[in-house]
PDB file of N, CA and C in Angstrom:
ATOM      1  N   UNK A   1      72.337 110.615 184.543  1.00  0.00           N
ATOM      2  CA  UNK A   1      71.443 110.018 183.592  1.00  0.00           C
ATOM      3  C   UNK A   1      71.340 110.866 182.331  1.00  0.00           C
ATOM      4  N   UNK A   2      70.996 112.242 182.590  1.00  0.00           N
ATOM      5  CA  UNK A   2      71.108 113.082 181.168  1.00  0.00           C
ATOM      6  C   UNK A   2      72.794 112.944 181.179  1.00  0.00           C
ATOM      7  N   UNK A   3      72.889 113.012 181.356  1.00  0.00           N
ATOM      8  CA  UNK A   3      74.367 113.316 180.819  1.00  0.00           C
ATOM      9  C   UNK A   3      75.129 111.542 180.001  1.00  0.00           C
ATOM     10  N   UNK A   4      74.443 110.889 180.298  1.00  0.00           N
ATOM     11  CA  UNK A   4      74.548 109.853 179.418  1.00  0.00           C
ATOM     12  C   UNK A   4      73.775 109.547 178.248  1.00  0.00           C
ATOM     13  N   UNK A   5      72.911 109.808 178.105  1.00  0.00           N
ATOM     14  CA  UNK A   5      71.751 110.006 177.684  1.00  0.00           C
ATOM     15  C   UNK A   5      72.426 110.937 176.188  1.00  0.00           C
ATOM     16  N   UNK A   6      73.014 111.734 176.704  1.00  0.00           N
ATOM     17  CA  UNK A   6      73.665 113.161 175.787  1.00  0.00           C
ATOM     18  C   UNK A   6      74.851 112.407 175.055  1.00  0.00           C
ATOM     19  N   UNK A   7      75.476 111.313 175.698  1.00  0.00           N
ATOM     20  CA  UNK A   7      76.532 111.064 175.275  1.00  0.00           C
ATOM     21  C   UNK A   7      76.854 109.735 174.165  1.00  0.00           C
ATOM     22  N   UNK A   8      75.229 109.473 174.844  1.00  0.00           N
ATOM     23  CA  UNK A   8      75.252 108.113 173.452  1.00  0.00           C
ATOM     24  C   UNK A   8      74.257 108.737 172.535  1.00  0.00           C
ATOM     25  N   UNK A   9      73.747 110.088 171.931  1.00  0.00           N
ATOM     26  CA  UNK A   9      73.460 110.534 171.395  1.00  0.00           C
ATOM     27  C   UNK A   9      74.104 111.261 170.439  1.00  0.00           C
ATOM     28  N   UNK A  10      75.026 111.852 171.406  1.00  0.00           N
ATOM     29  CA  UNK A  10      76.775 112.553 170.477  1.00  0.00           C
ATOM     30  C   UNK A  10      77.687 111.276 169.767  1.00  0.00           C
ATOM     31  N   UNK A  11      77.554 110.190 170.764  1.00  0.00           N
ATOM     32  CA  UNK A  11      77.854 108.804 170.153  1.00  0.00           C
ATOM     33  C   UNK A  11      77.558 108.453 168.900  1.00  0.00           C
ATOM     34  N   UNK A  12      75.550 108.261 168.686  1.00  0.00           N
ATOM     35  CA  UNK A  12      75.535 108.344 167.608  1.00  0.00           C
ATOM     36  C   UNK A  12      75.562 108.965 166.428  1.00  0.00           C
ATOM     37  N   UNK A  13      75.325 110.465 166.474  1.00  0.00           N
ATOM     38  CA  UNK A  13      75.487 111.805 165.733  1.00  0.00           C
ATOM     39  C   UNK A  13      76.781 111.441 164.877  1.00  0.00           C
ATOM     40  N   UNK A  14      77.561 111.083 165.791  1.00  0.00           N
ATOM     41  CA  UNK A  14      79.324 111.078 165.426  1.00  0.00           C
ATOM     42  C   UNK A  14      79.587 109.658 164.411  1.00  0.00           C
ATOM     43  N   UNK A  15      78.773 108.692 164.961  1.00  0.00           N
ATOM     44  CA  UNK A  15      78.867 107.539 163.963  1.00  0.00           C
ATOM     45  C   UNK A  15      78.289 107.688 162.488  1.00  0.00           C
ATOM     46  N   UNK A  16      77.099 107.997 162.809  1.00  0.00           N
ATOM     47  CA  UNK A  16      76.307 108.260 161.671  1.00  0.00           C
ATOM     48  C   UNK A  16      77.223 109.403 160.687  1.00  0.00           C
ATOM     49  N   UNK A  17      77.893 110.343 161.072  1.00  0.00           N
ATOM     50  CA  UNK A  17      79.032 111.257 160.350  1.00  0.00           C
ATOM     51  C   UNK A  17      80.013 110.650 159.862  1.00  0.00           C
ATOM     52  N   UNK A  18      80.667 109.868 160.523  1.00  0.00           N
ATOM     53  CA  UNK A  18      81.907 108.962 160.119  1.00  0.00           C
ATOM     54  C   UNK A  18      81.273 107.948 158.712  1.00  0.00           C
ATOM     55  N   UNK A  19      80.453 107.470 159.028  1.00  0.00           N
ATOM     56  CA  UNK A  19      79.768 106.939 157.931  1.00  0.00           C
ATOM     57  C   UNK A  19      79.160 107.319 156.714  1.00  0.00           C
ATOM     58  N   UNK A  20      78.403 108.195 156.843  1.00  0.00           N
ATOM     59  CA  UNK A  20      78.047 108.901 155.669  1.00  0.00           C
ATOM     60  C   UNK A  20      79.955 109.393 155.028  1.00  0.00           C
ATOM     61  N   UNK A  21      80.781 110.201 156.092  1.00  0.00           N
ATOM     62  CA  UNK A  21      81.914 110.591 155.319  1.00  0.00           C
ATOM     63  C   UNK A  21      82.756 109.672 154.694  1.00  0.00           C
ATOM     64  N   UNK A  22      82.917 108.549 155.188  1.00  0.00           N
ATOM     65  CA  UNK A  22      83.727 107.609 154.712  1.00  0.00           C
ATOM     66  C   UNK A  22      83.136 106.251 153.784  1.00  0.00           C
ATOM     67  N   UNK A  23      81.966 105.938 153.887  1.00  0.00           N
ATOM     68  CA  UNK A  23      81.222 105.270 153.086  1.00  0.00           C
ATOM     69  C   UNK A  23      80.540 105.502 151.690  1.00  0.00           C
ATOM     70  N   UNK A  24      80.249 106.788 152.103  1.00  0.00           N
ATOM     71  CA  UNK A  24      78.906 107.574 150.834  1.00  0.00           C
ATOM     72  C   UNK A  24      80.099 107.396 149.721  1.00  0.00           C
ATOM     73  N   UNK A  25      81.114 108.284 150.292  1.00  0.00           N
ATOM     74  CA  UNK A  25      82.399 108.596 148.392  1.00  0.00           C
ATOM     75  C   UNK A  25      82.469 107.007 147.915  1.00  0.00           C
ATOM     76  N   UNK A  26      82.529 106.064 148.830  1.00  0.00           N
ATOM     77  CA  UNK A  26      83.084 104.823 148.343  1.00  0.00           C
ATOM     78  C   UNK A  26      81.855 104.456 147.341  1.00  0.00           C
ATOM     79  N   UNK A  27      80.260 104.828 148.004  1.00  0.00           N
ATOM     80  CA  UNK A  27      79.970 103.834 147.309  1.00  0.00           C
ATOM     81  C   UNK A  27      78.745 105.059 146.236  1.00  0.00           C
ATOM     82  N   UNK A  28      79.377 105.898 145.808  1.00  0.00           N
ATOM     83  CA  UNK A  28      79.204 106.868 144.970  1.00  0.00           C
ATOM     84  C   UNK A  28      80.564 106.598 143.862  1.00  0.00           C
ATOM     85  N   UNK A  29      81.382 106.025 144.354  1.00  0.00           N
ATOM     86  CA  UNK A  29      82.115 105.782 143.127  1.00  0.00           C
ATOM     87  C   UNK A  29      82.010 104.492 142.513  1.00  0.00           C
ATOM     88  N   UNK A  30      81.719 103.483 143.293  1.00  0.00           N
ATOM     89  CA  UNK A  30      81.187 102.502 143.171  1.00  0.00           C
ATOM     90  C   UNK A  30      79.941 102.148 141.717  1.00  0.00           C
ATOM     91  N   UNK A  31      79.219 103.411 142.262  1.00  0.00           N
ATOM     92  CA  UNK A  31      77.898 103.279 141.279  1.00  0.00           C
ATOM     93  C   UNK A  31      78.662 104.058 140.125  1.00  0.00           C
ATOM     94  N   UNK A  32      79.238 105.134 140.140  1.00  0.00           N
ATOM     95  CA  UNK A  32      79.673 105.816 139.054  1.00  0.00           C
ATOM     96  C   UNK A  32      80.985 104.822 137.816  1.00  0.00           C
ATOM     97  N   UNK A  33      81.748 103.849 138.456  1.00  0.00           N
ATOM     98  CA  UNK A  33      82.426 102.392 137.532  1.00  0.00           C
ATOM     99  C   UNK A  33      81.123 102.045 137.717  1.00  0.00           C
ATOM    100  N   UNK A  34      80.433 101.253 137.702  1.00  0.00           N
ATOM    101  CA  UNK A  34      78.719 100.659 137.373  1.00  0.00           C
ATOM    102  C   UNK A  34      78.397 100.784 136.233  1.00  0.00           C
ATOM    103  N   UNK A  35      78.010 102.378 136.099  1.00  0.00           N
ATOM    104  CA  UNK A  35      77.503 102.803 135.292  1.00  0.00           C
ATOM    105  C   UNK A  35      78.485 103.268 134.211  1.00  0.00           C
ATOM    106  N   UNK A  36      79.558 102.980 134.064  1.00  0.00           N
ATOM    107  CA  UNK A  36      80.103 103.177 133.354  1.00  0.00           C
ATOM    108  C   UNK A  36      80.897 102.165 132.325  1.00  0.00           C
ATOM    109  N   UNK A  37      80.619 101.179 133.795  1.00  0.00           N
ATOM    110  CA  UNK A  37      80.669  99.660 132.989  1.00  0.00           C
ATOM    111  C   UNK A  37      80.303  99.406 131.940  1.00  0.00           C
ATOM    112  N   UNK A  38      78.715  99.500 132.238  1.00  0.00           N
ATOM    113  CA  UNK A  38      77.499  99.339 131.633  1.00  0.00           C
ATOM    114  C   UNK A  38      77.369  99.841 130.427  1.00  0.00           C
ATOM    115  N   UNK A  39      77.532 101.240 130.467  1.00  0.00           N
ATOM    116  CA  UNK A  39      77.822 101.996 129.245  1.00  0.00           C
ATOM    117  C   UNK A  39      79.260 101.698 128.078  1.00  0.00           C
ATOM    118  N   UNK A  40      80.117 101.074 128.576  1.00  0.00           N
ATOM    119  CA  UNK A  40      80.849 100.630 127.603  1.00  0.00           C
ATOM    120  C   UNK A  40      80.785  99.034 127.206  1.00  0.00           C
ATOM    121  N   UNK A  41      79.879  98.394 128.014  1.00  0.00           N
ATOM    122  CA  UNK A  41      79.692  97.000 127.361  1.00  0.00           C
ATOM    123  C   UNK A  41      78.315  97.304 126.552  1.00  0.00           C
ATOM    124  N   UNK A  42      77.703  98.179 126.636  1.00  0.00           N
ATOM    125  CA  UNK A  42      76.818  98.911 125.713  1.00  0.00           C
ATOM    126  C   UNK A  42      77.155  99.021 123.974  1.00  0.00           C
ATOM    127  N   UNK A  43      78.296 100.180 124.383  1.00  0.00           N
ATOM    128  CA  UNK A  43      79.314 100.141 123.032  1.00  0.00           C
ATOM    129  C   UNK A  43      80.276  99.456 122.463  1.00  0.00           C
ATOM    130  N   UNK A  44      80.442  98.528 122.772  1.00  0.00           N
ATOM    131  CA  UNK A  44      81.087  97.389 122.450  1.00  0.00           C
ATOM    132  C   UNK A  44      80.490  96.530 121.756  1.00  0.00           C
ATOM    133  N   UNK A  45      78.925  96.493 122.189  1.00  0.00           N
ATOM    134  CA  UNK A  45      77.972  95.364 121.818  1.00  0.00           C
ATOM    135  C   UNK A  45      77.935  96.222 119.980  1.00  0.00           C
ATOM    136  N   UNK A  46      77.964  97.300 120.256  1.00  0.00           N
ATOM    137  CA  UNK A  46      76.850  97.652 119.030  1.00  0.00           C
ATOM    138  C   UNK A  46      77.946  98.081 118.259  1.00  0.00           C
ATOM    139  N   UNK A  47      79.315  98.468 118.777  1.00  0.00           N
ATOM    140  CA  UNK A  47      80.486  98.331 117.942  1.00  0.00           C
ATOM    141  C   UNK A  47      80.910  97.112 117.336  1.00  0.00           C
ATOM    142  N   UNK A  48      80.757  96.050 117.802  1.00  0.00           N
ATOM    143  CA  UNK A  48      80.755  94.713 117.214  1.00  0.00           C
ATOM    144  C   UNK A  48      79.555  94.577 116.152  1.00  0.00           C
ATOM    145  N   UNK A  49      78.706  94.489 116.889  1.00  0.00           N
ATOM    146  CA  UNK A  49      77.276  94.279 115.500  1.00  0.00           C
ATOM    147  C   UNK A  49      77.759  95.123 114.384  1.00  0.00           C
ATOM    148  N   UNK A  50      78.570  96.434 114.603  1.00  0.00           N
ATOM    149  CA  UNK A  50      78.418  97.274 113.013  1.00  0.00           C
ATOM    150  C   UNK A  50      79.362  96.349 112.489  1.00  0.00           C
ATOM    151  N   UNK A  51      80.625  96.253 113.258  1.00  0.00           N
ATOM    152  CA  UNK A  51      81.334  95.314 112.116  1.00  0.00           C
ATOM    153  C   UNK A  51      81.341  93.990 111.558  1.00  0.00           C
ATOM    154  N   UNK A  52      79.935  93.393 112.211  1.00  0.00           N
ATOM    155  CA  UNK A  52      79.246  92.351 111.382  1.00  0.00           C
ATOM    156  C   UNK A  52      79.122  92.507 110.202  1.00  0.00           C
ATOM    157  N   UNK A  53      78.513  93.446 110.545  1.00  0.00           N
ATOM    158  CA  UNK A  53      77.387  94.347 109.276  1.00  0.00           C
ATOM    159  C   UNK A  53      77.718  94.560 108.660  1.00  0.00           C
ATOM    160  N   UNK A  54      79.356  95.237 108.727  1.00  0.00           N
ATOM    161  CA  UNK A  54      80.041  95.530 107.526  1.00  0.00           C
ATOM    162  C   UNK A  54      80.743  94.717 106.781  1.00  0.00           C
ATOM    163  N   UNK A  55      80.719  93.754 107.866  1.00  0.00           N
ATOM    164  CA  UNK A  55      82.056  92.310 106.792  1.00  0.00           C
ATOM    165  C   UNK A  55      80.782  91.472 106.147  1.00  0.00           C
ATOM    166  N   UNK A  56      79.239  91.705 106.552  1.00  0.00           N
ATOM    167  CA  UNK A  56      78.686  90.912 105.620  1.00  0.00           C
ATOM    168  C   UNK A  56      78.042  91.545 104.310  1.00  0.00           C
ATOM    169  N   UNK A  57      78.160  93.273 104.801  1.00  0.00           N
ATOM    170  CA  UNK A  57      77.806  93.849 103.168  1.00  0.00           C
ATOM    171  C   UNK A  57      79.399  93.754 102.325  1.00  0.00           C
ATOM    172  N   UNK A  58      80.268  93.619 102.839  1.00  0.00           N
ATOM    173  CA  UNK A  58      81.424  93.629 102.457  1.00  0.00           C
ATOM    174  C   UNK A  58      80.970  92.133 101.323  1.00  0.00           C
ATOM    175  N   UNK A  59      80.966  91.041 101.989  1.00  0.00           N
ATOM    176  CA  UNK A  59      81.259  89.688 101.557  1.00  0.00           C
ATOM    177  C   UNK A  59      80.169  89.285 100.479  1.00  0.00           C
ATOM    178  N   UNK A  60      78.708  90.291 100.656  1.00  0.00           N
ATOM    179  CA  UNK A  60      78.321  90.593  99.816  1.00  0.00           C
ATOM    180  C   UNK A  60      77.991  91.042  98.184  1.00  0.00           C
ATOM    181  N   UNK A  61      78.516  92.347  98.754  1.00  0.00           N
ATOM    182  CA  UNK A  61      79.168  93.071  97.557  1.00  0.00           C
ATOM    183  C   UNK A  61      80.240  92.104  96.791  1.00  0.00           C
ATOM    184  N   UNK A  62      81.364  91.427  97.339  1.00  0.00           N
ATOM    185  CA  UNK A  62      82.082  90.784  96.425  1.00  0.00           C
ATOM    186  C   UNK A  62      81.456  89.849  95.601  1.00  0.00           C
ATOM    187  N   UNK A  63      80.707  88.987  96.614  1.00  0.00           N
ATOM    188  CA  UNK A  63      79.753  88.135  95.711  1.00  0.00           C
ATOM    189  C   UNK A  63      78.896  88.536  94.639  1.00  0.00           C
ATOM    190  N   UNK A  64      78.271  89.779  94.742  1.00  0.00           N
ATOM    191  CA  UNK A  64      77.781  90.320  93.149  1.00  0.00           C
ATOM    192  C   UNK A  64      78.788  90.822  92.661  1.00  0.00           C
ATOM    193  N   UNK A  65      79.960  91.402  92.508  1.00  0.00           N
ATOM    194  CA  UNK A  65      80.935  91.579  91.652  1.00  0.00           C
ATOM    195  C   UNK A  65      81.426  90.229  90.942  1.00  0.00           C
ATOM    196  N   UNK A  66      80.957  89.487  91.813  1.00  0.00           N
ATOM    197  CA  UNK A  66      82.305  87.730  91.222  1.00  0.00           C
ATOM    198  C   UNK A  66      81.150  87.570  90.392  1.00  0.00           C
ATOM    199  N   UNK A  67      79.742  87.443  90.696  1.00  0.00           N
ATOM    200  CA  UNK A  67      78.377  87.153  89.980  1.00  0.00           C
ATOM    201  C   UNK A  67      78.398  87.942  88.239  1.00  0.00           C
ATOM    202  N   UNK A  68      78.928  89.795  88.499  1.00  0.00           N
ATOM    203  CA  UNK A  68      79.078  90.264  87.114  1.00  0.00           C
ATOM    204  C   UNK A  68      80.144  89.992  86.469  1.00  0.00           C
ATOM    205  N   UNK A  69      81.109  89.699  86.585  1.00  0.00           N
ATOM    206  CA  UNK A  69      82.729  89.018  86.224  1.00  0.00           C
ATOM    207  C   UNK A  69      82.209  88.040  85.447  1.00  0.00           C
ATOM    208  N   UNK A  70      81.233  86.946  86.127  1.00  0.00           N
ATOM    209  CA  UNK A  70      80.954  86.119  85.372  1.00  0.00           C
ATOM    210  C   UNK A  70      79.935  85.947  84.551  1.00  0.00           C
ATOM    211  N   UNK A  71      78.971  86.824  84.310  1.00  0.00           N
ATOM    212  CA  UNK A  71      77.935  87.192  83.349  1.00  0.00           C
ATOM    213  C   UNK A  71      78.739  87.792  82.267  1.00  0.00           C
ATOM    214  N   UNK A  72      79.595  88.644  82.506  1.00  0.00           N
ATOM    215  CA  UNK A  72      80.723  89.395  81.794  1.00  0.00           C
ATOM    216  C   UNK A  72      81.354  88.227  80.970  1.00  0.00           C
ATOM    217  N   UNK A  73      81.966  87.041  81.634  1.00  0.00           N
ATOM    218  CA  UNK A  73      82.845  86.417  80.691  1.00  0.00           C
ATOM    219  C   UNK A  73      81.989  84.855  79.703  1.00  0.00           C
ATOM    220  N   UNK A  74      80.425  84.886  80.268  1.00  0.00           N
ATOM    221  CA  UNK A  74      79.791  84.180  79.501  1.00  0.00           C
ATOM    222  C   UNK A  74      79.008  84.679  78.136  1.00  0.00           C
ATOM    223  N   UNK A  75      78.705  86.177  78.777  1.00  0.00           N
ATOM    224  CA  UNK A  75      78.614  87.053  77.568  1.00  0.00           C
ATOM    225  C   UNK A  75      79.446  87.427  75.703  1.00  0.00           C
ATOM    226  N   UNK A  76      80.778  87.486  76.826  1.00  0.00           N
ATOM    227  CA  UNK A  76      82.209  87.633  75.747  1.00  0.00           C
ATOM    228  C   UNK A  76      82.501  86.270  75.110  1.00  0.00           C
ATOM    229  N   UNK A  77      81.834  85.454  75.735  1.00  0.00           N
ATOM    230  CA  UNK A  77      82.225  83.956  74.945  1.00  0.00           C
ATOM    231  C   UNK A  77      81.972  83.686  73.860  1.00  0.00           C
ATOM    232  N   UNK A  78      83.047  82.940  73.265  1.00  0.00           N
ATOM    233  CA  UNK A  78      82.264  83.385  71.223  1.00  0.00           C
ATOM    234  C   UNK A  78      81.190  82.290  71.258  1.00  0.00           C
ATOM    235  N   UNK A  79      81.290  81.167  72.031  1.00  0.00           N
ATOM    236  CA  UNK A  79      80.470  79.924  71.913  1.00  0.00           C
ATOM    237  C   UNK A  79      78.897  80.610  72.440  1.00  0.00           C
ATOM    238  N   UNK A  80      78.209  81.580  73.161  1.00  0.00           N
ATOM    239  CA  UNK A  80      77.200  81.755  73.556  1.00  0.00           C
ATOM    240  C   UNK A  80      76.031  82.648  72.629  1.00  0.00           C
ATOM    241  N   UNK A  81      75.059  81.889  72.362  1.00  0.00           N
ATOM    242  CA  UNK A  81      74.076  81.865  71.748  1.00  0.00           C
ATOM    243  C   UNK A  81      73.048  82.953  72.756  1.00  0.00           C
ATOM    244  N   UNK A  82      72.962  84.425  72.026  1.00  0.00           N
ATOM    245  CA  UNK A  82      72.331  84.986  72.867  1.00  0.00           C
ATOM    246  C   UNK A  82      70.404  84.802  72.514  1.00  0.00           C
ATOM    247  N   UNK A  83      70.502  84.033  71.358  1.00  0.00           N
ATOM    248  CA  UNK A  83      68.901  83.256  71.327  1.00  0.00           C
ATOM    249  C   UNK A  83      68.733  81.775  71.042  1.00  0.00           C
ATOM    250  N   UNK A  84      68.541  81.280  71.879  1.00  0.00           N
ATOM    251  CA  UNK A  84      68.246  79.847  72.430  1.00  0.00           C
ATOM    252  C   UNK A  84      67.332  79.587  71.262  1.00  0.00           C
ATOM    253  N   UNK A  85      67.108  78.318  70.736  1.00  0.00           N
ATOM    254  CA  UNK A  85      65.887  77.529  69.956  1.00  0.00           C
ATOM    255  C   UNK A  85      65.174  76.918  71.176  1.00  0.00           C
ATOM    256  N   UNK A  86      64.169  76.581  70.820  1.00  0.00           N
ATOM    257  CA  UNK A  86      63.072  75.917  71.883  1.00  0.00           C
ATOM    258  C   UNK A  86      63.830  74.375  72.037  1.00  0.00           C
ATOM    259  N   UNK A  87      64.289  73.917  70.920  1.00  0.00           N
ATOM    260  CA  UNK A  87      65.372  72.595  70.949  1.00  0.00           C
ATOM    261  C   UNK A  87      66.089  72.522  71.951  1.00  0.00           C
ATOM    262  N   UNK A  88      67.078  73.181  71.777  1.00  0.00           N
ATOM    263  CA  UNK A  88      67.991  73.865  73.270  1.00  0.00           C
ATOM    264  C   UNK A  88      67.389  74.085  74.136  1.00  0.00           C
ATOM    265  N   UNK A  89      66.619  74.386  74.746  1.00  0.00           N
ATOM    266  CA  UNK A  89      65.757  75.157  76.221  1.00  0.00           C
ATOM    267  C   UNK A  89      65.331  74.065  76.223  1.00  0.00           C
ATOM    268  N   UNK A  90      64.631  73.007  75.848  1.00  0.00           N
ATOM    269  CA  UNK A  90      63.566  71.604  76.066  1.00  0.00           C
ATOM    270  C   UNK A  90      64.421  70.837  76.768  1.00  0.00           C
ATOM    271  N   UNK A  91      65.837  70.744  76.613  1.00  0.00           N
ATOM    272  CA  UNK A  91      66.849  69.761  77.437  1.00  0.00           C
ATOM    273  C   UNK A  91      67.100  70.143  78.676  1.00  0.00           C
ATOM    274  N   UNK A  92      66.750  71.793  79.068  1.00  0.00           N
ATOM    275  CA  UNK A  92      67.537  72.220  80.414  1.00  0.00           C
ATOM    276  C   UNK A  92      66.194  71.679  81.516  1.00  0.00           C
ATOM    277  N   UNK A  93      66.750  71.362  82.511  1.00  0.00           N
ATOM    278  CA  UNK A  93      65.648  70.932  83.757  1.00  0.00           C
ATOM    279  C   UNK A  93      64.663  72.744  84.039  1.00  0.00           C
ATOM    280  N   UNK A  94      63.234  72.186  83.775  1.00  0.00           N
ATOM    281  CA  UNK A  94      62.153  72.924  84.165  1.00  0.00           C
ATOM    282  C   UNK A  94      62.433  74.646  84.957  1.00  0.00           C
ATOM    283  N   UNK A  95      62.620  73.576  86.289  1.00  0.00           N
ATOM    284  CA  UNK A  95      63.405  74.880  87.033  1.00  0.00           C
ATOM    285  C   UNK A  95      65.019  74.606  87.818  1.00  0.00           C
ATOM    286  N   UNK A  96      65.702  75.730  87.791  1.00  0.00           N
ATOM    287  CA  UNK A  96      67.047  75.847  88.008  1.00  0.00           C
ATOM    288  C   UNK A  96      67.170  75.456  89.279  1.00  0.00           C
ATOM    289  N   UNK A  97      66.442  75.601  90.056  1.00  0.00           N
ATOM    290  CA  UNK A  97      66.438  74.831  91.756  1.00  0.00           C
ATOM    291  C   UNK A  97      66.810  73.204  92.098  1.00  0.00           C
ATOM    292  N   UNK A  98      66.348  72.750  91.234  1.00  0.00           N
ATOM    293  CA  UNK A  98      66.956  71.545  90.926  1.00  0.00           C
ATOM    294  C   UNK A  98      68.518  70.950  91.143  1.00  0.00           C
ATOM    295  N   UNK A  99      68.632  71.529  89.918  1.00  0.00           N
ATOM    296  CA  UNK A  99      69.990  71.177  90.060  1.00  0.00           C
ATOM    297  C   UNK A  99      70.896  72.422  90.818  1.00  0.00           C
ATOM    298  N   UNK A 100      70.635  72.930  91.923  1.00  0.00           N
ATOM    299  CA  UNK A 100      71.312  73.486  93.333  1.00  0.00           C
ATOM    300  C   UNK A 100      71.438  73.018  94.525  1.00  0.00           C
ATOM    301  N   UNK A 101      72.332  72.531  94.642  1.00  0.00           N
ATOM    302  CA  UNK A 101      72.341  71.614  96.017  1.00  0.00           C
ATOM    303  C   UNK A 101      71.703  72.766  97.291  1.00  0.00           C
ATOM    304  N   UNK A 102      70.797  72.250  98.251  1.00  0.00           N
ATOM    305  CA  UNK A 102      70.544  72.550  99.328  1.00  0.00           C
ATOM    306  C   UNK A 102      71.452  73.360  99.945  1.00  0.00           C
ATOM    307  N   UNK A 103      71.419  74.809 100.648  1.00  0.00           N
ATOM    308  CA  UNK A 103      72.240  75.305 101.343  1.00  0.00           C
ATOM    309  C   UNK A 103      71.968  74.375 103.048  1.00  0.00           C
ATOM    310  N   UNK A 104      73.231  73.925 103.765  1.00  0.00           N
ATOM    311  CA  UNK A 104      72.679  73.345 105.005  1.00  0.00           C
ATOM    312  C   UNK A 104      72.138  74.726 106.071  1.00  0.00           C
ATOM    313  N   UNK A 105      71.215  73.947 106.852  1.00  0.00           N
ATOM    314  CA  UNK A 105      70.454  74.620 107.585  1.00  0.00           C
ATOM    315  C   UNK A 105      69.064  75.493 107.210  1.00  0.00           C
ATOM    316  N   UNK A 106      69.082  75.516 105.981  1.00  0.00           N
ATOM    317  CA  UNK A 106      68.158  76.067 105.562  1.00  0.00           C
ATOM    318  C   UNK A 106      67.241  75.132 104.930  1.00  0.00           C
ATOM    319  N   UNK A 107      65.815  75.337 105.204  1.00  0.00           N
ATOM    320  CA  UNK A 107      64.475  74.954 104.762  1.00  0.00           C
ATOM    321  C   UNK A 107      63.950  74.659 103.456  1.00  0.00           C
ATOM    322  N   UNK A 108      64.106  73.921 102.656  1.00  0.00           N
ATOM    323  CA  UNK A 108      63.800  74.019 101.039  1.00  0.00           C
ATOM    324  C   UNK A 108      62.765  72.802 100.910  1.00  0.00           C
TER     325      UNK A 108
END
């Protein structure tokens, strides 16, 4: 009786060893790709957002350059009257919103 007793005890001692040795690394590496997953869909996310960021200050910036190009070439125009008569100004619509078509999706 002890002596069985002893032996499904060494039984389990021995299982519980086999397990911890052969399980624990698996699932210690397991968590370690996890977390490492994690951490590069992390940087990915926020590596993407910068280069939002940058193609829309990019697309930006061009748009006020194309904006001074063309202040630039209405300026240089021999036809432009850099003082309006009240005659002239009485014909243009009130406010400039008017005549801008609606951007879609947006609220006006």
């Amino acid at each position: 009786m002890v002596e069985s007793r002893h032996y499904r005890e060494l039984f389990r001692h021995t299982l519980t060893r086999q397990i911890l040795l052969y399980f624990m690394p698996l699932l210690l590496l397991a968590l370690f790709f996890h977390v490492q997953y994690r951490r590069l869909l992390r940087d990915s996310a926020r590596a993407h957002l910068a280069v939002i960021a940058e193609h829309q200050a990019t697309t930006f910036d061009l748009f006020l350059r194309e904006r001074l190009v063309n202040l630039a070439n209405v300026i240089d125009d021999p036809l432009f009257v850099p003082h309006a008569s009240d005659e002239r100004l009485s014909g243009l619509p009130r406010c400039a919103c008017h005549s801008i078509a609606p951007v879609a999706g947006s609220s006006a």
